[in-house]
N, C-alpha and C. Protein backbone atom coordinates (compact mmCIF):
# COMPACT_ATOMS: atom_id res chain seq x y z
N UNK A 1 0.85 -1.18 0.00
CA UNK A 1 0.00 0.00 0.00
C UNK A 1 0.90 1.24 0.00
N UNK A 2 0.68 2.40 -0.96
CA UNK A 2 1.37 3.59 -1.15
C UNK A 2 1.06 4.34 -0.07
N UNK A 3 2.14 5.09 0.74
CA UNK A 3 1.94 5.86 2.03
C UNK A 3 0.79 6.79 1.72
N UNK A 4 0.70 7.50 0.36
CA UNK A 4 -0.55 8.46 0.78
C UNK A 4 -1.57 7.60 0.89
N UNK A 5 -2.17 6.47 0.40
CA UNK A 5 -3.71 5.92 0.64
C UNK A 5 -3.53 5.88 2.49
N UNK A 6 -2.52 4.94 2.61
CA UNK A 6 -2.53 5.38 4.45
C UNK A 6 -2.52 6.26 4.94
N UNK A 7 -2.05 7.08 4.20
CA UNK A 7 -2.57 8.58 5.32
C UNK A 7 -4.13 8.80 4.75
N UNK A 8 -4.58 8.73 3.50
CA UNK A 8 -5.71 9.08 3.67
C UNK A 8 -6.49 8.27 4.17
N UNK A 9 -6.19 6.85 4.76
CA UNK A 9 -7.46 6.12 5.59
C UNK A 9 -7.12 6.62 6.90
N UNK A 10 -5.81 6.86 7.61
CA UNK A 10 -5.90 7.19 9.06
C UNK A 10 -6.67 8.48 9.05
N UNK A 11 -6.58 9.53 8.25
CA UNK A 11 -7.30 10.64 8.03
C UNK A 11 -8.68 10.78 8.37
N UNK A 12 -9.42 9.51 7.59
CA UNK A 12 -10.66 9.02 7.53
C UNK A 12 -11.26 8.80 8.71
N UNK A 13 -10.12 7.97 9.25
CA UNK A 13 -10.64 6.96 10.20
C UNK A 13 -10.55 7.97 11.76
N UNK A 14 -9.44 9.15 11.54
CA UNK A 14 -9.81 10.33 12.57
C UNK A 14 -10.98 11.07 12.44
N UNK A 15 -11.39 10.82 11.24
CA UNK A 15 -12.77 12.04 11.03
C UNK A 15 -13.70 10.88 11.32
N UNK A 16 -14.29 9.91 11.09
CA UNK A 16 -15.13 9.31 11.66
C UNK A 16 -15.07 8.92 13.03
N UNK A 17 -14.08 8.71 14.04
CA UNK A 17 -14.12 9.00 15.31
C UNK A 17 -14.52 10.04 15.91
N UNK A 18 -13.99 11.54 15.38
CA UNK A 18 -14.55 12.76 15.59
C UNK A 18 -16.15 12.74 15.18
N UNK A 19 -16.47 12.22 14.45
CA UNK A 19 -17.63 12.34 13.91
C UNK A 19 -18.60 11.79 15.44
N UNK A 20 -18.22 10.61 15.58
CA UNK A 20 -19.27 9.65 16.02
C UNK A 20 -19.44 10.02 17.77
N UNK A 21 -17.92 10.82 18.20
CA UNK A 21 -18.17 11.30 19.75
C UNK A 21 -18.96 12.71 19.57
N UNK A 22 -18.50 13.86 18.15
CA UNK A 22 -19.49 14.36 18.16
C UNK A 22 -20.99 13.98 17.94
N UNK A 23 -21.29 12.98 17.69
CA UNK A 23 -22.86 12.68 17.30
C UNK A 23 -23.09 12.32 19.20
N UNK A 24 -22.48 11.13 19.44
CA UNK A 24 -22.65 11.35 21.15
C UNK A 24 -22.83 12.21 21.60
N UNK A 25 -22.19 13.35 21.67
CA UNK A 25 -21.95 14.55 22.68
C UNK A 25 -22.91 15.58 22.19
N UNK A 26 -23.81 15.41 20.84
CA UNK A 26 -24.95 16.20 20.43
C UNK A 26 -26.32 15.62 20.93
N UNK A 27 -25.85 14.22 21.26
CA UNK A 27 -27.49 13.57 21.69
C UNK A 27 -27.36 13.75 22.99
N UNK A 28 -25.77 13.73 23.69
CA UNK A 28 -26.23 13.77 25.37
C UNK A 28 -26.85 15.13 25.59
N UNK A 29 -26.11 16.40 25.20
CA UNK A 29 -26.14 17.62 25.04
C UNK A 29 -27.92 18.17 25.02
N UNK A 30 -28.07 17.99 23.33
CA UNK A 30 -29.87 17.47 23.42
C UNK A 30 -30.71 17.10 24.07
N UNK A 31 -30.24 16.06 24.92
CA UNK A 31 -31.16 15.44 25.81
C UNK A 31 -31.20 15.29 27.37
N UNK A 32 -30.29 16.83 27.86
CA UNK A 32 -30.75 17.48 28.49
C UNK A 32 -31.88 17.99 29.06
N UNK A 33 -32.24 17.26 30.25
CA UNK A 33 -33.50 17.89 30.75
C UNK A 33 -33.70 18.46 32.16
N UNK A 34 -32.69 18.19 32.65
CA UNK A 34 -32.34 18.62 34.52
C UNK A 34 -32.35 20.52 34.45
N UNK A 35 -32.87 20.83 35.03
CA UNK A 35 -33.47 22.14 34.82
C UNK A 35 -32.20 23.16 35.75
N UNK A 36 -31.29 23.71 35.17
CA UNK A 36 -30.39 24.45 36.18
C UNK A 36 -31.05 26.03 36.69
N UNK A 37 -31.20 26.23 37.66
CA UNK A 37 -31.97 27.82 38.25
C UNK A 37 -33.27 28.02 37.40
N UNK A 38 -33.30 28.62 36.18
CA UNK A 38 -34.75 28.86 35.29
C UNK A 38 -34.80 27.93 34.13
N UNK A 39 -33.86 27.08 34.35
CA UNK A 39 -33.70 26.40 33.41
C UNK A 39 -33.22 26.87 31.56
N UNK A 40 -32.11 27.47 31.73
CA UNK A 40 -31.35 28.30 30.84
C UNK A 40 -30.25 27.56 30.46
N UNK A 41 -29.91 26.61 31.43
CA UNK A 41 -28.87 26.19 30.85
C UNK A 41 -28.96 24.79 29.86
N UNK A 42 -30.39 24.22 30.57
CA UNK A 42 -30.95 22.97 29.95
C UNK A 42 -30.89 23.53 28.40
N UNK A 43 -31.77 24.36 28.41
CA UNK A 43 -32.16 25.01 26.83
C UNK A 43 -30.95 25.38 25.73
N UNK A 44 -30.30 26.11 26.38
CA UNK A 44 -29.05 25.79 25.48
C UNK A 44 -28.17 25.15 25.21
N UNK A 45 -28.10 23.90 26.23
CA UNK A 45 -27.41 22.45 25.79
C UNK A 45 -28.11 22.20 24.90
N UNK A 46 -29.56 21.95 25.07
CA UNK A 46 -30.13 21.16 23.88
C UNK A 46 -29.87 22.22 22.23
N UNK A 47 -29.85 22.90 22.28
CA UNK A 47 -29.47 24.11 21.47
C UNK A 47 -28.45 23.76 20.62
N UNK A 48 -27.37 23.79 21.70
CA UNK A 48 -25.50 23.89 21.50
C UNK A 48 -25.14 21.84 20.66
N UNK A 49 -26.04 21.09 21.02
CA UNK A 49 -26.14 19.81 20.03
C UNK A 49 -26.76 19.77 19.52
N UNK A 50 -27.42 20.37 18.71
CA UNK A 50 -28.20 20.52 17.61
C UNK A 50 -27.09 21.11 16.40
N UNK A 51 -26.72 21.67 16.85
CA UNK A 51 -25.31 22.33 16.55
C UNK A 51 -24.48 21.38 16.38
N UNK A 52 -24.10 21.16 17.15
CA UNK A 52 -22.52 19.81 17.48
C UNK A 52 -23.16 18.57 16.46
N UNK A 53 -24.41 17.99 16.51
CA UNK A 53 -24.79 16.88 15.86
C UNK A 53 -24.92 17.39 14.47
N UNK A 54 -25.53 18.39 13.64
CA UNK A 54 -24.81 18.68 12.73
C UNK A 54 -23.56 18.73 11.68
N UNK A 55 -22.81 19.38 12.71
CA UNK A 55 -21.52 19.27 12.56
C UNK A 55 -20.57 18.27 12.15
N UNK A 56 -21.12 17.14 13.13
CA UNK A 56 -20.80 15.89 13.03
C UNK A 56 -20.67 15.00 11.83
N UNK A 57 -22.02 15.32 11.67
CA UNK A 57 -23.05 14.99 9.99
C UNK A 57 -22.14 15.26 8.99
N UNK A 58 -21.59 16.72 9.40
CA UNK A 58 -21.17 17.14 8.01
C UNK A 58 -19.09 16.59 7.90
N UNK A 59 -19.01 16.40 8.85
CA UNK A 59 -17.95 15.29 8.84
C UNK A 59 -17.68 14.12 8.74
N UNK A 60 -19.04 13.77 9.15
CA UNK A 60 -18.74 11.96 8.23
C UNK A 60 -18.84 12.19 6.75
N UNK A 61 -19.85 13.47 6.37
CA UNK A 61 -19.98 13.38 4.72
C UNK A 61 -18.54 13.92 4.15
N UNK A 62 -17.61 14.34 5.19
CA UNK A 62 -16.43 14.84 4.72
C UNK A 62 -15.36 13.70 4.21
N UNK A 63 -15.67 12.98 4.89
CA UNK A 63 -14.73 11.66 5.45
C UNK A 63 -15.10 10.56 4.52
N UNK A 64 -16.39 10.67 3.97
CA UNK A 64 -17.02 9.73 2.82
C UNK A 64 -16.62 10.08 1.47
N UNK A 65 -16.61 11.66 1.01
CA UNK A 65 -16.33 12.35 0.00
C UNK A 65 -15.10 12.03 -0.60
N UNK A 66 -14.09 11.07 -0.40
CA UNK A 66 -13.25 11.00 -0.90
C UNK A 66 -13.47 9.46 -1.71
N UNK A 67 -14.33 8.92 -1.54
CA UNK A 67 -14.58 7.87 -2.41
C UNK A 67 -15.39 8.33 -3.62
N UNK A 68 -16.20 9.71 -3.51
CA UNK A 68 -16.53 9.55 -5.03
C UNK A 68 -16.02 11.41 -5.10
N UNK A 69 -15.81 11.09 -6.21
CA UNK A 69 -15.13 12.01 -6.98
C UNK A 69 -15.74 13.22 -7.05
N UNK A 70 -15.01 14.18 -7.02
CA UNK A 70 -16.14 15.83 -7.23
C UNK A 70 -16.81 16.09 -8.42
N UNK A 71 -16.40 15.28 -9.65
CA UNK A 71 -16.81 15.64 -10.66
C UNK A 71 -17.99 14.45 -11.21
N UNK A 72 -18.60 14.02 -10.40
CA UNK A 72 -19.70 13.13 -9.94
C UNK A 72 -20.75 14.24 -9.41
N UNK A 73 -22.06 13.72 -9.94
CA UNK A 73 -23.02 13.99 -9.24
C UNK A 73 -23.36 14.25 -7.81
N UNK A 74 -22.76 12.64 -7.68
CA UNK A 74 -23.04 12.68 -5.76
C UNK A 74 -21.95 13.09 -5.08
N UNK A 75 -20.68 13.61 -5.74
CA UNK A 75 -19.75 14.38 -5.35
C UNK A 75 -19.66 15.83 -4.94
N UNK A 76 -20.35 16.44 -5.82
CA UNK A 76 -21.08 17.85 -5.66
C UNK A 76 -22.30 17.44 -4.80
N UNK A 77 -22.93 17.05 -4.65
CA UNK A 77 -24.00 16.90 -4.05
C UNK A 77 -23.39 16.97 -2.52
N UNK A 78 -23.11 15.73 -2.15
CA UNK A 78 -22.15 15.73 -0.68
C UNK A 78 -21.26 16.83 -0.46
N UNK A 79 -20.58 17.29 -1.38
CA UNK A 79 -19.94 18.47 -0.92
C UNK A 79 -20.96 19.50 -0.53
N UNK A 80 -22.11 20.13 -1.71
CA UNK A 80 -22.91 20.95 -0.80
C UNK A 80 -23.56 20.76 0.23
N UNK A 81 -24.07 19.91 0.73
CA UNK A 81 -24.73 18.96 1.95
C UNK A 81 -23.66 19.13 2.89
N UNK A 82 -22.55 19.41 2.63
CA UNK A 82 -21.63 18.94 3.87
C UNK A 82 -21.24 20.68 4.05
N UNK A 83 -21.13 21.54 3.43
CA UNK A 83 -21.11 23.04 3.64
C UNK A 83 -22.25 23.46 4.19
N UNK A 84 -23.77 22.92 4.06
CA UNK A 84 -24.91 22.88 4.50
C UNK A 84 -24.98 23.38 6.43
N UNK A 85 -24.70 21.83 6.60
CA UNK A 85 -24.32 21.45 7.92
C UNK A 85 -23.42 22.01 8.52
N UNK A 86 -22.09 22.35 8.03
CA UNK A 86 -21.44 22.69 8.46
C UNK A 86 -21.50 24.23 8.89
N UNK A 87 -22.56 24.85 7.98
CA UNK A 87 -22.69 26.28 8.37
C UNK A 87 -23.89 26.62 9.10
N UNK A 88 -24.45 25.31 9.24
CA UNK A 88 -26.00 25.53 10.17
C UNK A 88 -25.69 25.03 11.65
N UNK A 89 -25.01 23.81 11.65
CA UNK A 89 -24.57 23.53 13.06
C UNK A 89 -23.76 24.93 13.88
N UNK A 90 -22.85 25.56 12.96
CA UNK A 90 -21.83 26.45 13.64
C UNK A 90 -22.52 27.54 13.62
N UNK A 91 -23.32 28.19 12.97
CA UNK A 91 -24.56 29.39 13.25
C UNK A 91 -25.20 28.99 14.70
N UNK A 92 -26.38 27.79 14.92
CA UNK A 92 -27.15 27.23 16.13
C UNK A 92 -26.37 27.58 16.70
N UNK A 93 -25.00 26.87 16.92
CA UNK A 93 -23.79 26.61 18.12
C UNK A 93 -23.09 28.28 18.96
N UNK A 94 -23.29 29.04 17.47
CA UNK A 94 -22.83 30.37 18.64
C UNK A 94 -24.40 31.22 18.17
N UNK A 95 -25.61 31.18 17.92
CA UNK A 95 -25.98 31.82 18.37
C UNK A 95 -26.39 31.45 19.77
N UNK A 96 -26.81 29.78 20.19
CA UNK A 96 -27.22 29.07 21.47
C UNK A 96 -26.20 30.10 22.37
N UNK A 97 -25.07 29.61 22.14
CA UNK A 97 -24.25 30.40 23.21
C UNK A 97 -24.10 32.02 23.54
N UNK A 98 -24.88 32.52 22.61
CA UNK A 98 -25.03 33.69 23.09
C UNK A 98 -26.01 34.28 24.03
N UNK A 99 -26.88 33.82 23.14
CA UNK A 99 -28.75 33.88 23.60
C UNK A 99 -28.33 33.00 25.37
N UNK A 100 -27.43 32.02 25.37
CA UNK A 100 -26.90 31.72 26.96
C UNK A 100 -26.76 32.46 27.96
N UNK A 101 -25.46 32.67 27.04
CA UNK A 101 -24.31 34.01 27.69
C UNK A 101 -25.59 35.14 28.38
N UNK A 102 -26.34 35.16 26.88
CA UNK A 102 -26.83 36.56 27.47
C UNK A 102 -27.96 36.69 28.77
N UNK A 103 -28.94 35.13 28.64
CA UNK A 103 -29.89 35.22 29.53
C UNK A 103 -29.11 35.23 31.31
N UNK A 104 -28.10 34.15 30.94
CA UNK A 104 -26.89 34.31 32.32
C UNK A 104 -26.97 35.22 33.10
N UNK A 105 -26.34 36.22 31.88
CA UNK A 105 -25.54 37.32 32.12
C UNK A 105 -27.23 38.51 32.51
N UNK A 106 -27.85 38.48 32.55
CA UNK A 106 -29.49 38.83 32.80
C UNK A 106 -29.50 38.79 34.40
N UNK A 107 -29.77 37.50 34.60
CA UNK A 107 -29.43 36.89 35.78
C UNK A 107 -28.56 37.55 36.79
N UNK A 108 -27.55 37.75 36.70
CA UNK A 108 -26.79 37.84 37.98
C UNK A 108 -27.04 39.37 38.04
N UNK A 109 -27.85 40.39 37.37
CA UNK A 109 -27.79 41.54 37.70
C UNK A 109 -28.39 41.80 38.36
């Protein structure tokens, strides 16, 4: 086997690990329900993995994309799908944390 295919499967095989603790850490996140003070913080966990599980999404389609070609149908296709996600998870993810920050930051005044 030629060293670059091995680097591009360890590559792979880091982005689908990343992938799959982010998909974990978007469903624990999500499924949040223990209510902290007004329950502000519940709400934007579930928020902040909606986000993260996204994200995730759009890294396994990253990590898949190298088996078919860009100049394929489902090559372009997955690529836009995976810019999709990638810009909707990371929008949710900091606006959650703001709309957080900010109700928090409400709070202690």
């Amino acid at each position: 086997m030629e060293i670059g295919k091995f680097l591009a499967i360890g590559v792979q095989v880091g982005a689908f690990i990343s992938a799959f603790a982010g998909i974990a850490a978007g469903i624990l996140m999500a499924a949040v329900t223990k209510k902290f003070g007004t329950g502000i913080l519940a709400s934007g966990f579930k928020s902040m993995g909606i986000g993260v599980f996204l994200i995730a999404f759009g890294i396994i389609f990253d990590a898949i994309q190298i088996y078919f070609q860009i100049s394929t149908n489902i090559g372009v296709a997955i690529t836009i799908l995976r810019e999709i996600l990638f810009v909707l998870g990371t929008y949710i993810i900091v606006i959650a944390i703001k709309n957080t920050g900010d109700k928090l930051e409400a709070l202690t005044k």
